[in-house]
Protein backbone atom coordinates (compact mmCIF):
# COMPACT_ATOMS: atom_id res chain seq x y z
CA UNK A 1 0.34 371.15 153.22
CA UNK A 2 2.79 368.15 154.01
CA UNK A 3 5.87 369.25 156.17
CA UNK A 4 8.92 369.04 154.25
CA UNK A 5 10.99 365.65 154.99
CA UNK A 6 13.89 365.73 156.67
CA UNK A 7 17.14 365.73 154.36
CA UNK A 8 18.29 362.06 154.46
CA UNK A 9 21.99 362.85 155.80
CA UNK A 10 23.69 359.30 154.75
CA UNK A 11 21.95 359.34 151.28
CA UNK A 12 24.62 357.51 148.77
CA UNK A 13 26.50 355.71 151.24
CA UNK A 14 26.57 351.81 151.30
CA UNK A 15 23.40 349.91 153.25
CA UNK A 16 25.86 347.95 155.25
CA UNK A 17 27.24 351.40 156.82
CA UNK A 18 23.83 353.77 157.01
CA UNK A 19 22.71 350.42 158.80
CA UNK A 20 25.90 350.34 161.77
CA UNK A 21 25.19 354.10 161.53
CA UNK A 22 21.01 353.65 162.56
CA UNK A 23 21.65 350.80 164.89
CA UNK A 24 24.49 352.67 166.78
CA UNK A 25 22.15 355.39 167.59
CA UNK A 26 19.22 352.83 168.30
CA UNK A 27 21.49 351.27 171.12
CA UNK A 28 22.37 355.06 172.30
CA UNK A 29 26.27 354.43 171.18
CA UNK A 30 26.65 356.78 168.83
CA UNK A 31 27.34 359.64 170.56
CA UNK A 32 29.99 358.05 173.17
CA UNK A 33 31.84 356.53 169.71
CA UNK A 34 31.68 360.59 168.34
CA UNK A 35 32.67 362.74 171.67
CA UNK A 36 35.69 359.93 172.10
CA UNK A 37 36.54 360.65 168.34
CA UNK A 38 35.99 364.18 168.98
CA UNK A 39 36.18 365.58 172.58
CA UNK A 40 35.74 368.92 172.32
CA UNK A 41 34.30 371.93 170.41
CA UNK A 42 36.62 374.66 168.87
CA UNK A 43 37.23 378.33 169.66
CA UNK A 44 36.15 380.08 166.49
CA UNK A 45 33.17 382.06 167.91
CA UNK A 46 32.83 385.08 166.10
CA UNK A 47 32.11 385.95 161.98
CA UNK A 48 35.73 387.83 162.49
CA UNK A 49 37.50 384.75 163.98
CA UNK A 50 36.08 382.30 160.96
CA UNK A 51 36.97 384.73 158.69
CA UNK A 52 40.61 385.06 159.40
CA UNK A 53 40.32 381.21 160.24
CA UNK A 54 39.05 380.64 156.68
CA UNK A 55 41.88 383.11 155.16
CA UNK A 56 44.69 381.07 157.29
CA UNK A 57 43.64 378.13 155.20
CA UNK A 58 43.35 379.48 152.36
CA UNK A 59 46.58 381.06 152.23
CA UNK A 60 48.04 377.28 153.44
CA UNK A 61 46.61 375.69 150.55
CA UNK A 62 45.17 377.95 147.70
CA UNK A 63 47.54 381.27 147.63
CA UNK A 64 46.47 381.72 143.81
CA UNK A 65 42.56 381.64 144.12
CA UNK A 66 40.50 384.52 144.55
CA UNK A 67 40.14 386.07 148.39
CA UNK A 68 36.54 385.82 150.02
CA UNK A 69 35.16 388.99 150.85
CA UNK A 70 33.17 388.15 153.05
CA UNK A 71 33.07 384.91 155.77
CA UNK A 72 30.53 384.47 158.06
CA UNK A 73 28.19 382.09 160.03
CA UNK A 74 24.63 381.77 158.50
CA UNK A 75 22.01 381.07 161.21
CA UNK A 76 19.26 380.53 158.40
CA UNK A 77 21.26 378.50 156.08
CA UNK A 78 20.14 374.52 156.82
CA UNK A 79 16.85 375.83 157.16
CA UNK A 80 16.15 377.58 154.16
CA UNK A 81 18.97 375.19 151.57
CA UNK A 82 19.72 372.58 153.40
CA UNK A 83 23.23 373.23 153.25
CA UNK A 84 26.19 373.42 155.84
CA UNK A 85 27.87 376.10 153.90
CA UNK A 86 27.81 378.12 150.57
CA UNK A 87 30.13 379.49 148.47
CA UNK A 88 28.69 382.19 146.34
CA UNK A 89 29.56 385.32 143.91
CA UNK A 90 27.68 388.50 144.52
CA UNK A 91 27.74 390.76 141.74
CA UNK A 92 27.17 394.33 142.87
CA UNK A 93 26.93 397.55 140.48
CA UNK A 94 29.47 400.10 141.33
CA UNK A 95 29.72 402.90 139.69
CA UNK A 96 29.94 402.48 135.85
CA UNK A 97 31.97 398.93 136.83
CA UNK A 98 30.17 395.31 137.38
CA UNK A 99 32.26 393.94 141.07
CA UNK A 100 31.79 390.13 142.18
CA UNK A 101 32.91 389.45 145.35
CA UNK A 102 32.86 385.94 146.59
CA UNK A 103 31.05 385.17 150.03
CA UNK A 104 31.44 382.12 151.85
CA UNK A 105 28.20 381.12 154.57
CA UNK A 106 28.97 377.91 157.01
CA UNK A 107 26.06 377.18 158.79
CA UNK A 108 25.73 378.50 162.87
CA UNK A 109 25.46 374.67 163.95
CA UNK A 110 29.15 374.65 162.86
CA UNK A 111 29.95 377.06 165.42
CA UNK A 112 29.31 374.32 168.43
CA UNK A 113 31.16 371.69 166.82
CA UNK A 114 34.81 369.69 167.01
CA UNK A 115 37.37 371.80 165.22
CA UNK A 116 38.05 368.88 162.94
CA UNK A 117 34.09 369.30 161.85
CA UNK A 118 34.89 372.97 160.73
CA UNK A 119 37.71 372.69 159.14
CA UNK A 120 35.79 369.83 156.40
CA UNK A 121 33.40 372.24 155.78
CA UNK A 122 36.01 375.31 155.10
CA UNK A 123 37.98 372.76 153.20
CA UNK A 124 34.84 372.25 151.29
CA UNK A 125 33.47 375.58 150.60
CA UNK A 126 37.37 376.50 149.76
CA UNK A 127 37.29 374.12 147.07
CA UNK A 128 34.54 376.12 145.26
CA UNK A 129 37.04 378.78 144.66
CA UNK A 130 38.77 376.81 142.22
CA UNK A 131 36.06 374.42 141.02
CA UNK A 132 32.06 374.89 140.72
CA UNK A 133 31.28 371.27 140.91
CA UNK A 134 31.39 369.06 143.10
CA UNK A 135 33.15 366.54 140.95
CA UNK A 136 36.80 363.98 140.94
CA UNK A 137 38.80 367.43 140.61
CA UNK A 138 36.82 369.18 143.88
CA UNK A 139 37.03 366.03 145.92
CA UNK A 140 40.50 365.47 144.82
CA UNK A 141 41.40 369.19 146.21
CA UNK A 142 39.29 368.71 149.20
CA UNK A 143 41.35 365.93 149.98
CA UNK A 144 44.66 367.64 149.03
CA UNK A 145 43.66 370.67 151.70
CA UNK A 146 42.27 367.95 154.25
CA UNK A 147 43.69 364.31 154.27
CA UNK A 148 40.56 362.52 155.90
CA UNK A 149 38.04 364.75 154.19
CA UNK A 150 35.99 362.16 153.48
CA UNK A 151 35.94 359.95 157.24
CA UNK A 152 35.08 363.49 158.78
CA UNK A 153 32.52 364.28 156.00
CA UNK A 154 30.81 360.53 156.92
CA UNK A 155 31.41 361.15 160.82
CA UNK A 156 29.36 364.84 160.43
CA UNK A 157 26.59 363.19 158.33
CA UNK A 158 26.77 360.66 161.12
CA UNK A 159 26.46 363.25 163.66
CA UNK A 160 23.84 365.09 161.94
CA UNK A 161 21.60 361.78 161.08
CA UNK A 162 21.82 361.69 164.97
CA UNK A 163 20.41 364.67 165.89
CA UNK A 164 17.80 364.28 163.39
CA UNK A 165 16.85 361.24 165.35
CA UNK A 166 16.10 363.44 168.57
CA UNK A 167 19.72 363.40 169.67
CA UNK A 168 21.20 365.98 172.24
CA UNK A 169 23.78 368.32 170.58
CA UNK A 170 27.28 366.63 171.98
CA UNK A 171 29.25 369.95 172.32
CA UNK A 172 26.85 372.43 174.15
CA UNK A 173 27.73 376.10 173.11
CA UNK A 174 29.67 377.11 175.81
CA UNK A 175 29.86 380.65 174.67
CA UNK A 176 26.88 382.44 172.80
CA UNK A 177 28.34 386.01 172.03
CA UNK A 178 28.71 386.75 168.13
């Protein structure tokens, strides 16, 4: 059995830029142009601390959408999906009565990383309370709820292609409790 490939981060973005991107990291400059961008790590630690973090934006920028049930970080999720985060609906048999409740998973790497890095991923998995696809309408409120979605969605697949190449993480978890 082959191992799987690795997920090709910068997939879809122009040559020119996937090739600055590979070259920075060839001449080890990638990570001094990323911690400058982004010099520290956030705060949110716990599942209970994302959660009310993910409510606080909500509530900012989508008062009429459905609340999430349930918010927490996923340690197996970029393993097993190859996703940063998910937003799904449970549905759960109570009773006589058919409940959904809405769930939203953001990846544990997201838990070591600049605040501006979680927040583009909430944004994002926020957006799939109001629409399922990731089309102009879901970018359009992404961008609405986060004004440089898409530089910090290039700068994390940036990161990421990084640390696929062998690259130390660049904001060390400096607290481990859940």
């Amino acid at each position: 059995m082959q191992p799987k490939p690795q997920p090709d981060y910068l997939a879809g973005y122009p040559a020119n830029l996937t090739g600055q991107i590979q070259r920075l990291i060839e001449k080890d400059q990638l990570a001094g142009l990323l911690l400058e961008k982004y010099p520290a790590a956030h705060e949110i630690r716990t599942d209970r601390a994302l959660y009310d973090y993910v409510q606080q934006t909500k509530d900012r920028h989508l008062r009429n959408t459905p609340q999430p049930n349930k918010v927490f970080y996923d340690s197996k999720l970029q393993i097993i999906n190859n996703a940063l985060g998910i937003h799904a609906r449970v549905s759960r048999l109570q009773g006589a009565k058919l409940k959904t409740h809405r769930e939203i998973r953001i990846a544990t790497l997201f838990r070591d990383m600049p605040p501006q890095f979680l927040h583009m991923i909430v944004v994002h998995e926020l957006a799939h309370l109001k629409e399922s696809q990731h089309n102009r309408a879901f970018y359009q409120l992404c961008q609405h709820m986060e004004v440089d979605y898409h530089q910090l969605e290039f700068d994390l697949r940036a990161y990421l292609t990084y640390l696929d190449a062998d690259g130390q993480p660049l904001w060390p978890a400096n607290n481990t409790s859940k």
